[in-house]
C-alpha atoms as a PDB file:
ATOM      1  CA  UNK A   1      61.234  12.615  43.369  1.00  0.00           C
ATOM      2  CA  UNK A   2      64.962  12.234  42.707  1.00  0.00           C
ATOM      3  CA  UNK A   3      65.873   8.917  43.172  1.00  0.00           C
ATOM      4  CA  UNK A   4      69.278   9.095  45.484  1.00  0.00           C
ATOM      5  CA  UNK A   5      66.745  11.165  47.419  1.00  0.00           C
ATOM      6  CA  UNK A   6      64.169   8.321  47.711  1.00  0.00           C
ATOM      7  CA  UNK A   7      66.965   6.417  48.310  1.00  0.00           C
ATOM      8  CA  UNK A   8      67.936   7.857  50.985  1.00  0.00           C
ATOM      9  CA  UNK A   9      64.037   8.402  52.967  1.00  0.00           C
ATOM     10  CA  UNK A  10      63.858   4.657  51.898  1.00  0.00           C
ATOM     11  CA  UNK A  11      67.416   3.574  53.686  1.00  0.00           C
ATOM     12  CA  UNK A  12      66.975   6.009  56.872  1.00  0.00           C
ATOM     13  CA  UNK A  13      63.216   5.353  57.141  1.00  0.00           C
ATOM     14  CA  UNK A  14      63.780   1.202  57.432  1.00  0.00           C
ATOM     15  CA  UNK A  15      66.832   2.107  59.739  1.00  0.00           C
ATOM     16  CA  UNK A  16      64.923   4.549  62.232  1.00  0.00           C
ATOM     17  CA  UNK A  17      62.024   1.896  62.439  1.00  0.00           C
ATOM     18  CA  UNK A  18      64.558  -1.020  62.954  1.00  0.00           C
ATOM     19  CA  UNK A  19      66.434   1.382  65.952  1.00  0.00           C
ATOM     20  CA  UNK A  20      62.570   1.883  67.866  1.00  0.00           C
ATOM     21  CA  UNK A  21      61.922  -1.754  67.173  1.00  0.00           C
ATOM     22  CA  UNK A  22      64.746  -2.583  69.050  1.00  0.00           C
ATOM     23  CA  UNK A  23      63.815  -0.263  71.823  1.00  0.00           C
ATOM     24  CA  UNK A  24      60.402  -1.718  72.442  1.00  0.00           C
ATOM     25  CA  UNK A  25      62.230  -5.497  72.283  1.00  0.00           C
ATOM     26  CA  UNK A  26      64.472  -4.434  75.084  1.00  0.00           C
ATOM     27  CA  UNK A  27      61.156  -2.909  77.034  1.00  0.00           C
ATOM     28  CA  UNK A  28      58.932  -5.253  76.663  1.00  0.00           C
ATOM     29  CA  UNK A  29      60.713  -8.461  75.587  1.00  0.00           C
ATOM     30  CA  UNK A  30      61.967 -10.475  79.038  1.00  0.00           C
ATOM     31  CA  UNK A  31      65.319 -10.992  78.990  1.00  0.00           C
ATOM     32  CA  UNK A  32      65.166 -14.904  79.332  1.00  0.00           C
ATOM     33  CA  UNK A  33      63.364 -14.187  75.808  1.00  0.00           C
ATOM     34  CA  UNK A  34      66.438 -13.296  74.302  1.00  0.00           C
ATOM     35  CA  UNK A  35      69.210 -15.582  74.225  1.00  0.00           C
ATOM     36  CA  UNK A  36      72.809 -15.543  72.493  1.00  0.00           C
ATOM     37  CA  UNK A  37      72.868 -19.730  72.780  1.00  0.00           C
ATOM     38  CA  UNK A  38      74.714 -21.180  69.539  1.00  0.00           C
ATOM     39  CA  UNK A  39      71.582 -22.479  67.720  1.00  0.00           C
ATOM     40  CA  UNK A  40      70.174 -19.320  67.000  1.00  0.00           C
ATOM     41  CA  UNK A  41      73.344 -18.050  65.591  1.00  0.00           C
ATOM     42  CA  UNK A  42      73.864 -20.973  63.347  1.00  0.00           C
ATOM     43  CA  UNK A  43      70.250 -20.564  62.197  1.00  0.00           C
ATOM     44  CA  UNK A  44      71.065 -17.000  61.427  1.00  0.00           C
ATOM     45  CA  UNK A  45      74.412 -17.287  59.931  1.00  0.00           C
ATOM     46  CA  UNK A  46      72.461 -20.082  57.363  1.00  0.00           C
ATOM     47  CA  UNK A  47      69.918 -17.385  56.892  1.00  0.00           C
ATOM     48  CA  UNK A  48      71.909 -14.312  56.349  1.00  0.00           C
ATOM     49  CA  UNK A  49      74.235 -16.275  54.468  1.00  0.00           C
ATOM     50  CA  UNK A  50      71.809 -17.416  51.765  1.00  0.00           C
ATOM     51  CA  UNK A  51      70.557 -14.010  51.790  1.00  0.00           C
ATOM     52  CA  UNK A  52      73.358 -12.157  50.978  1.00  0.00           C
ATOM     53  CA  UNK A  53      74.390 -14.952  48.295  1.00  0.00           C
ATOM     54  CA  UNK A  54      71.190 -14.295  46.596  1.00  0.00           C
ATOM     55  CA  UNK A  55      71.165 -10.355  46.767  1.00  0.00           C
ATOM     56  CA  UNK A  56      75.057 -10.549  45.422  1.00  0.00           C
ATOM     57  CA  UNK A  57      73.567 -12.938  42.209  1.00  0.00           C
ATOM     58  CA  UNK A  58      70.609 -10.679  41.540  1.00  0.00           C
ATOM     59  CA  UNK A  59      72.893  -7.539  41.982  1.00  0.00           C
ATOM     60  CA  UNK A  60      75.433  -8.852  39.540  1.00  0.00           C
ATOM     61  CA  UNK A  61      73.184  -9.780  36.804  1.00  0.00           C
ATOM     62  CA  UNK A  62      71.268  -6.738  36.718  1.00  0.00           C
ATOM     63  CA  UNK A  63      74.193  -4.801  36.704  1.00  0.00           C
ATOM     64  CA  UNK A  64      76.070  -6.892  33.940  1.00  0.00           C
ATOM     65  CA  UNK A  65      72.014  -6.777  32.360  1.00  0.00           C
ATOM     66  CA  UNK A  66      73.163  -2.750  32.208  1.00  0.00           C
ATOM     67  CA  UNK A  67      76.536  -2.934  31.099  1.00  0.00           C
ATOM     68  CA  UNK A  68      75.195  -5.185  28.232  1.00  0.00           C
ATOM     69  CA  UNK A  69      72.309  -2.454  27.182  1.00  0.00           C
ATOM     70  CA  UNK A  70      74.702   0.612  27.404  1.00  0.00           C
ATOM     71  CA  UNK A  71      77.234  -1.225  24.744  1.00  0.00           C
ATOM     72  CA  UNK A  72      74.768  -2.909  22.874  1.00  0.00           C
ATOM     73  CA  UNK A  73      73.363   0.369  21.530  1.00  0.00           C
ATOM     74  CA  UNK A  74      75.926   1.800  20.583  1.00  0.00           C
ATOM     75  CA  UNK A  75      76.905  -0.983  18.566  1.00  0.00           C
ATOM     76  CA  UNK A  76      73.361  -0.691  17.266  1.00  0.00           C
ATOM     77  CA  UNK A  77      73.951   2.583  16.720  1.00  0.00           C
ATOM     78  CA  UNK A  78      77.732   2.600  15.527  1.00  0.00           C
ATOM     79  CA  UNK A  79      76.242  -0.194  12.812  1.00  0.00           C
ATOM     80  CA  UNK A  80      73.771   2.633  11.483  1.00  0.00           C
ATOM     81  CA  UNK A  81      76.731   4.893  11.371  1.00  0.00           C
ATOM     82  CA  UNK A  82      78.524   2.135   9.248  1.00  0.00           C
ATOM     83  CA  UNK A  83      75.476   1.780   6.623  1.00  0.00           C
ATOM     84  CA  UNK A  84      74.915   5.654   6.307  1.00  0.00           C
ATOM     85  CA  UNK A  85      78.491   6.080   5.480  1.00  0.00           C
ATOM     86  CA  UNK A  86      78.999   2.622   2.992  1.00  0.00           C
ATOM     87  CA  UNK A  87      75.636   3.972   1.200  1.00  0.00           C
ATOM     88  CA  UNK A  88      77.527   7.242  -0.014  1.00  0.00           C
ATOM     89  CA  UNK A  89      79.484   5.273  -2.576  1.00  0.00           C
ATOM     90  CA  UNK A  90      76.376   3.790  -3.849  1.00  0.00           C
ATOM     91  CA  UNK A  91      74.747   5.619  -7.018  1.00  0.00           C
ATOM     92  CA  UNK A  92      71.222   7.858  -6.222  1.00  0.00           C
ATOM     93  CA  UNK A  93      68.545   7.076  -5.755  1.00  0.00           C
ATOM     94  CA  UNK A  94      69.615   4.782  -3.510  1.00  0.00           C
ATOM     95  CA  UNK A  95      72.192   6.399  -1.421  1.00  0.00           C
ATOM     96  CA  UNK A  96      69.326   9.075  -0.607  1.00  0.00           C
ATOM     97  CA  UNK A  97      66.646   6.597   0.306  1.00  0.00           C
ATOM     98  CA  UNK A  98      69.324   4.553   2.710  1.00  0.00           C
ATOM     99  CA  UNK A  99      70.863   7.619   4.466  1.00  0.00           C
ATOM    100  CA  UNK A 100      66.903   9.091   5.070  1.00  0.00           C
ATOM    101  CA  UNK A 101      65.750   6.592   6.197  1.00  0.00           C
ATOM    102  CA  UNK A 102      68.503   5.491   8.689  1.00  0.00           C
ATOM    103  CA  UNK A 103      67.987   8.844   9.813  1.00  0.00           C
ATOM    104  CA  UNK A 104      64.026   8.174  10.248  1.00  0.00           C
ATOM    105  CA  UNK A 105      65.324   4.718  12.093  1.00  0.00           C
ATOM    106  CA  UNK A 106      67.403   7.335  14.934  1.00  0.00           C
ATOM    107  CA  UNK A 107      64.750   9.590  15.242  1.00  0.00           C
ATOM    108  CA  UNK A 108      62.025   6.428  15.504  1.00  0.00           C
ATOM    109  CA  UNK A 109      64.291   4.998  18.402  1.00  0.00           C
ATOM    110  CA  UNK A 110      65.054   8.336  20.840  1.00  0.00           C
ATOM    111  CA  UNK A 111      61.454   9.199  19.768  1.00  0.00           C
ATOM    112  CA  UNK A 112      59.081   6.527  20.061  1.00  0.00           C
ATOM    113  CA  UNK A 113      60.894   2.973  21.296  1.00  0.00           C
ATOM    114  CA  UNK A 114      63.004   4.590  23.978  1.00  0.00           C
ATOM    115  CA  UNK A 115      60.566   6.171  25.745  1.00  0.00           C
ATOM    116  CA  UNK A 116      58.076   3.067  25.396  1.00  0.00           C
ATOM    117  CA  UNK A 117      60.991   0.614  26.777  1.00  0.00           C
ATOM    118  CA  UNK A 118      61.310   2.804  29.918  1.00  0.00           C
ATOM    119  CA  UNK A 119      57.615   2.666  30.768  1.00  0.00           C
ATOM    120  CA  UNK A 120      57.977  -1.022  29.945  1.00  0.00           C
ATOM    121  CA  UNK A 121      55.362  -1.420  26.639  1.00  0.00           C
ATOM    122  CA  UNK A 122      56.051  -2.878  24.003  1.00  0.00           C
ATOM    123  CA  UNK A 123      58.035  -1.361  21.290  1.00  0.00           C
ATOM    124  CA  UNK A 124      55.784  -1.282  17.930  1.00  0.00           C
ATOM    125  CA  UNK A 125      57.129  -2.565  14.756  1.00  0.00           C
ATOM    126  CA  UNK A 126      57.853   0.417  12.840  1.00  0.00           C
ATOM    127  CA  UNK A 127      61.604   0.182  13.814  1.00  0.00           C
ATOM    128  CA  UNK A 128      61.945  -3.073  12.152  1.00  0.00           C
ATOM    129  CA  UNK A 129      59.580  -1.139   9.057  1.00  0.00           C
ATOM    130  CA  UNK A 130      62.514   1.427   8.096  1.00  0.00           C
ATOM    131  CA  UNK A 131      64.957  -1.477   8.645  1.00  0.00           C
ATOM    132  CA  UNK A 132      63.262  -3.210   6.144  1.00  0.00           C
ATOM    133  CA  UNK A 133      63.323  -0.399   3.380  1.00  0.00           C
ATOM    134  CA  UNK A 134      66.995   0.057   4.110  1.00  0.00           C
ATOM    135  CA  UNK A 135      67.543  -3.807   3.295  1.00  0.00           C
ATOM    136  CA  UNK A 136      65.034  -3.291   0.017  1.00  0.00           C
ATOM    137  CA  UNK A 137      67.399  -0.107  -1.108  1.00  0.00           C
ATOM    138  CA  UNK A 138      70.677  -1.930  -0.376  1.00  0.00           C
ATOM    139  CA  UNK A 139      69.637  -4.605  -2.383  1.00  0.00           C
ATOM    140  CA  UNK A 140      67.715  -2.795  -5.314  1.00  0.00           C
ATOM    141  CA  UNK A 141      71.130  -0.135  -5.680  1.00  0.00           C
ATOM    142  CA  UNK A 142      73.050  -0.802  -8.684  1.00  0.00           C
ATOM    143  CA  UNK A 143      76.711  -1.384  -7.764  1.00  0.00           C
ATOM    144  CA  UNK A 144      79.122  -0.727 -10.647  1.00  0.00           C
ATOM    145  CA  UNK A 145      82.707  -2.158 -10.349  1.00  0.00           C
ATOM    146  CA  UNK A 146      84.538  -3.312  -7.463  1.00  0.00           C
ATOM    147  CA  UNK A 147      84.586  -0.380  -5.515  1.00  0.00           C
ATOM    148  CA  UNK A 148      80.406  -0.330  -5.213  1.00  0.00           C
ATOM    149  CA  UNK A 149      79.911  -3.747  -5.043  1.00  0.00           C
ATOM    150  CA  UNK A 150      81.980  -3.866  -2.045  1.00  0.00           C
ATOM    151  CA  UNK A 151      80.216  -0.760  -0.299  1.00  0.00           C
ATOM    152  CA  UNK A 152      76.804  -2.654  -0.770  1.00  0.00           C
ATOM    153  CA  UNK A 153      78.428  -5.777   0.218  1.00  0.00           C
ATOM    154  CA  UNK A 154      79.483  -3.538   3.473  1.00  0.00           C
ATOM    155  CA  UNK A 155      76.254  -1.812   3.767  1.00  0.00           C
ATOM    156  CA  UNK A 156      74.504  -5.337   3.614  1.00  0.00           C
ATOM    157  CA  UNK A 157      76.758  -6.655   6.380  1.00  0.00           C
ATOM    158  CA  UNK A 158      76.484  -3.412   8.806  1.00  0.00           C
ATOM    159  CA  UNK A 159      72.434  -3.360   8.669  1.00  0.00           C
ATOM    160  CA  UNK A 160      72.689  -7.308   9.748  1.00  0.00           C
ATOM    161  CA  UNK A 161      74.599  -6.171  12.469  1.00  0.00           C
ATOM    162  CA  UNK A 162      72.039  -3.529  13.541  1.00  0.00           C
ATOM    163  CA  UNK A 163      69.706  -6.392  13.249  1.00  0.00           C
ATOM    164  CA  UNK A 164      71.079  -7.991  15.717  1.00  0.00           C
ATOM    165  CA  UNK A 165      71.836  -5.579  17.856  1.00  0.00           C
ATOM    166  CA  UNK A 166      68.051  -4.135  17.649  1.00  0.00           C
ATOM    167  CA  UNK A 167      67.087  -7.880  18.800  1.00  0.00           C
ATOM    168  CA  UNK A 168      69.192  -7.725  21.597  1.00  0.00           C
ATOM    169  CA  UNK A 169      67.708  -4.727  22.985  1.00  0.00           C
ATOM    170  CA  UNK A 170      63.967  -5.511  22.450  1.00  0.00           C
ATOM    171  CA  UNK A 171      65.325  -8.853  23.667  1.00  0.00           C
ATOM    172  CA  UNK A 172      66.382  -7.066  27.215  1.00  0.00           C
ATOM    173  CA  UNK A 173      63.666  -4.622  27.177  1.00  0.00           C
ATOM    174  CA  UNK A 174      61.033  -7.509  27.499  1.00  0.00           C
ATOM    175  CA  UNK A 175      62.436  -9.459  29.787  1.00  0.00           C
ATOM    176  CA  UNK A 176      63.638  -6.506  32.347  1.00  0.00           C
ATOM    177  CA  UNK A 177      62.605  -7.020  35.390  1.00  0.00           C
ATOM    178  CA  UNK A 178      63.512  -9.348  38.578  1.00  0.00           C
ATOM    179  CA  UNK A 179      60.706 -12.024  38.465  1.00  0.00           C
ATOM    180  CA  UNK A 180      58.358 -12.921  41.477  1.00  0.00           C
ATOM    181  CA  UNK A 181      59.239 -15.563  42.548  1.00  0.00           C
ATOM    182  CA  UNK A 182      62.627 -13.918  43.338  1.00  0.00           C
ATOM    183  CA  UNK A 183      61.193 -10.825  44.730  1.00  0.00           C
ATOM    184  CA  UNK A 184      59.678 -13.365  47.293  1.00  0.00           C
ATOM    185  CA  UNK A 185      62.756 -14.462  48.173  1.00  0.00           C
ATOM    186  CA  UNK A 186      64.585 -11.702  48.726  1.00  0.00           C
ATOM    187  CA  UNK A 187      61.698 -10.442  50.615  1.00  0.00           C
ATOM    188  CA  UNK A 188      61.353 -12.922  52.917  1.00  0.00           C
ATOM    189  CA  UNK A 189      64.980 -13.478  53.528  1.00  0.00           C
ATOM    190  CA  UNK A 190      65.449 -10.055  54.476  1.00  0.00           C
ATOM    191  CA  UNK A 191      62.702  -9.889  56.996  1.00  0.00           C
ATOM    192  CA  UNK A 192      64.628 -12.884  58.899  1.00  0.00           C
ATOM    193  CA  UNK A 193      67.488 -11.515  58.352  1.00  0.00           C
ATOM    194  CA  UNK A 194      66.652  -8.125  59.937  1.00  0.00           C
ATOM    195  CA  UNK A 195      64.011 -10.453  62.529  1.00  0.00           C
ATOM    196  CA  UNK A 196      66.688 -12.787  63.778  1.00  0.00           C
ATOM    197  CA  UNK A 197      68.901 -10.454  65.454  1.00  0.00           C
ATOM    198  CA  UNK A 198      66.510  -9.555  67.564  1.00  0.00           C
ATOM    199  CA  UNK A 199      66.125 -12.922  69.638  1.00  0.00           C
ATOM    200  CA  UNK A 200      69.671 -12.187  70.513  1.00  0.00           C
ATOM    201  CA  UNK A 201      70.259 -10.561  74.215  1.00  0.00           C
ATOM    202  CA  UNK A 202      72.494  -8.052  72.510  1.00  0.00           C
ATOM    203  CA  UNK A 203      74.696  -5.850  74.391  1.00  0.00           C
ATOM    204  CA  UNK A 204      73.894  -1.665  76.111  1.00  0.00           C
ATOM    205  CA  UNK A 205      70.604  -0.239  74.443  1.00  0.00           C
ATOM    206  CA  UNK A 206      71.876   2.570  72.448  1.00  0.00           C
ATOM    207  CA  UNK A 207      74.840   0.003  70.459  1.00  0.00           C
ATOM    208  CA  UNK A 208      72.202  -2.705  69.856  1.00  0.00           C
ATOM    209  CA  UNK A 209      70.173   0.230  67.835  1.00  0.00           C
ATOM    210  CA  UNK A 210      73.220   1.250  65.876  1.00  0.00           C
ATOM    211  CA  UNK A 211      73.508  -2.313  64.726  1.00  0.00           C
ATOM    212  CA  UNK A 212      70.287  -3.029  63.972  1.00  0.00           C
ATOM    213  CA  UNK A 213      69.775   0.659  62.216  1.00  0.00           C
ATOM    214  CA  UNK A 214      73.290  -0.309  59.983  1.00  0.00           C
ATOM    215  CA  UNK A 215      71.798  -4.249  59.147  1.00  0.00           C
ATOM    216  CA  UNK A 216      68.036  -2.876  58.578  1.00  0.00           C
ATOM    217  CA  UNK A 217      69.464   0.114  56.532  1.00  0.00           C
ATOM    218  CA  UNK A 218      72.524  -1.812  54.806  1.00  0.00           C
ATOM    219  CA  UNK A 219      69.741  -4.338  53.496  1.00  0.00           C
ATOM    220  CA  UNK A 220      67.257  -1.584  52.533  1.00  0.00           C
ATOM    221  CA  UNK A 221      69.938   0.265  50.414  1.00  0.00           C
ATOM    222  CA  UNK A 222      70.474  -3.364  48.871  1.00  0.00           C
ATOM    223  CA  UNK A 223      67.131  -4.090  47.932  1.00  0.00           C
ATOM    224  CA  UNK A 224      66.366  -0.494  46.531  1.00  0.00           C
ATOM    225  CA  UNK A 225      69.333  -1.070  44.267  1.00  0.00           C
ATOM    226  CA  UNK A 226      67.650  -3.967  42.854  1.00  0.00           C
ATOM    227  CA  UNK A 227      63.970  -2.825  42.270  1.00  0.00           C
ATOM    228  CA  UNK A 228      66.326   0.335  40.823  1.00  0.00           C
ATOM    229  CA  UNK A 229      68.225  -2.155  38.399  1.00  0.00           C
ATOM    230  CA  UNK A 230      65.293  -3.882  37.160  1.00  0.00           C
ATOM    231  CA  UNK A 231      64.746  -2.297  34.500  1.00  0.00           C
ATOM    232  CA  UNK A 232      67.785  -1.048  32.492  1.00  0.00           C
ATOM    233  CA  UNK A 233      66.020   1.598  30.692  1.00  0.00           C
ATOM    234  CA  UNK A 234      64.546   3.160  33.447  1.00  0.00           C
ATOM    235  CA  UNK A 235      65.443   3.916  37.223  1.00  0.00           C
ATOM    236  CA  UNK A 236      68.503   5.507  39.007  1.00  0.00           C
ATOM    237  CA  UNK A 237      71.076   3.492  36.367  1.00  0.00           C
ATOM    238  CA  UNK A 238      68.988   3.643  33.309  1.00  0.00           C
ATOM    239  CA  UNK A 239      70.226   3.456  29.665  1.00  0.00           C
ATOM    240  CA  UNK A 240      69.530   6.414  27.767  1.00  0.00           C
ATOM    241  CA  UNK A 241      69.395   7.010  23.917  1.00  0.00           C
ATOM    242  CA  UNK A 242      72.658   8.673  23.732  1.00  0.00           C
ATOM    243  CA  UNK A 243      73.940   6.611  21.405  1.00  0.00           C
ATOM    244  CA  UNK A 244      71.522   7.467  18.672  1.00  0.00           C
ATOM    245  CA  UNK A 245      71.265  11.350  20.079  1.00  0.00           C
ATOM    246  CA  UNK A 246      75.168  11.165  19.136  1.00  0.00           C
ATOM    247  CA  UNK A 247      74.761   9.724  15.452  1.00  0.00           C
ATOM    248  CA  UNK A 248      71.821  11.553  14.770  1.00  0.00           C
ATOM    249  CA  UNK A 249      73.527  14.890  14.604  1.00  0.00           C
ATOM    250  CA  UNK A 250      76.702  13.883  12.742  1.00  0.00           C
ATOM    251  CA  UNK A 251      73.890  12.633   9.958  1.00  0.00           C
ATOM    252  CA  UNK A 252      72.553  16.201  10.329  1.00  0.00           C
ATOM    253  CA  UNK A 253      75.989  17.708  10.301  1.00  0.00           C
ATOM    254  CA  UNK A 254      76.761  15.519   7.192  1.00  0.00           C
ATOM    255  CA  UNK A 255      73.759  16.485   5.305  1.00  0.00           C
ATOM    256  CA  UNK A 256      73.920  19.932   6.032  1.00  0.00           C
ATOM    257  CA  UNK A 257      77.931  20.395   5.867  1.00  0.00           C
END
């Protein structure tokens, strides 16, 4: 199912049930029941409060978790670009082995890591294999004059980068995710926050459902951006491999051109 369609079953769904919720309060709920006296509106300005400070937090940092993926690979990526392009000043057989296999590293990320870091498994090591060889042909080329040595010297400097950046991502792809004990909280606090309303003796039938409907469904959309967010390769804002998609067919283009 599309997910701005889920979305939106998810948002009306939690609304409509919060609207005949409020209708079978105002049936069967005496009125003395209901109260608008100040305590229970300090209790649920504390409440609501907290909650929306802790949905804003989680909301931020998976979205800045995100932002951080989507540049991260193409640095990752734009560091590849950077090694394929330093190794064509080196002398063969090395140039050949370092431009193949940063090619095999592309085709090993959109082919076999992305699609594991979506499902959330763990990414084997044959990513960090081909890095490896590219290091071992970097170091074994033979670099004569200035001109070469400084290529490798680039070369060298642009796979430590990808390094890096490689790290990062495996780093975020491990830890995606918004952790229980935070999931209980937000869980929790938006059940009281949806809850508490209701012990007030709110105004004509029809505009207490409209505001319960719009705080039931306003928190809904909330929380289904979250379990959305949580992990950055997958969901309605995922990551995708574009990056290496991008570089992989210039190398193409390059080799065939």
């Amino acid at each position: 199912m599309n997910v701005y369609v889920g979305g939106a079953i998810w948002v009306v769904g939690i609304a409509v049930a919060a609207a005949l919720v409020t209708i079978l309060v105002r049936k069967y709920s005496p009125k003395e029941g209901r109260s608008g006296n100040e305590a229970i509106g300090t209790v649920y300005t504390i409440v609501g409060g907290l909650h929306a400070v802790v949905m804003a937090f989680v909301l931020i940092s998976l979205f800045d978790a995100v932002g951080t993926v989507r540049d991260g690979s193409y640095a990752e990526a734009n560091g590849l670009v950077a090694v394929y392009w330093a190794a064509d000043a080196l002398p063969d057989p090395a140039r050949g082995q370092i431009q193949e296999q940063a090619r095999t590293y592309a085709r090993t990320v959109i082919d076999q890591e992305w699609p594991a870091m979506q499902e959330g498994d763990t990414v084997g090591r044959q990513g960090w294999t081909v890095l490896e060889r590219i290091r071992t042909a970097i170091d074994g080329a033979p670099a004569e004059g200035d001109w070469q040595q400084a290529r490798k010297t680039e070369a060298a400097s642009q796979l430590w980068n990808v390094y890096q950046a490689r790290q990062s991502r495996l780093t975020a792809a491990g830890n995606s995710g918004v952790s229980s004990v935070v999931w209980i909280a937000l869980v929790v606090g938006s059940i009281l926050s949806i809850a508490l309303p209701y012990l007030f003796d709110g105004p004509k039938l029809l505009t207490h459902m409209a505001i319960m409907a719009s705080l039931a469904g306003t928190i809904a959309l909330l929380m289904y951006a979250i379990f959305q967010l949580q992990n950055p390769f997958s969901g309605g804002a995922h990551v995708d491999p574009t990056a290496f998609t991008s570089i992989l067919d210039r190398f193409t283009a390059a080799r065939t051109g």
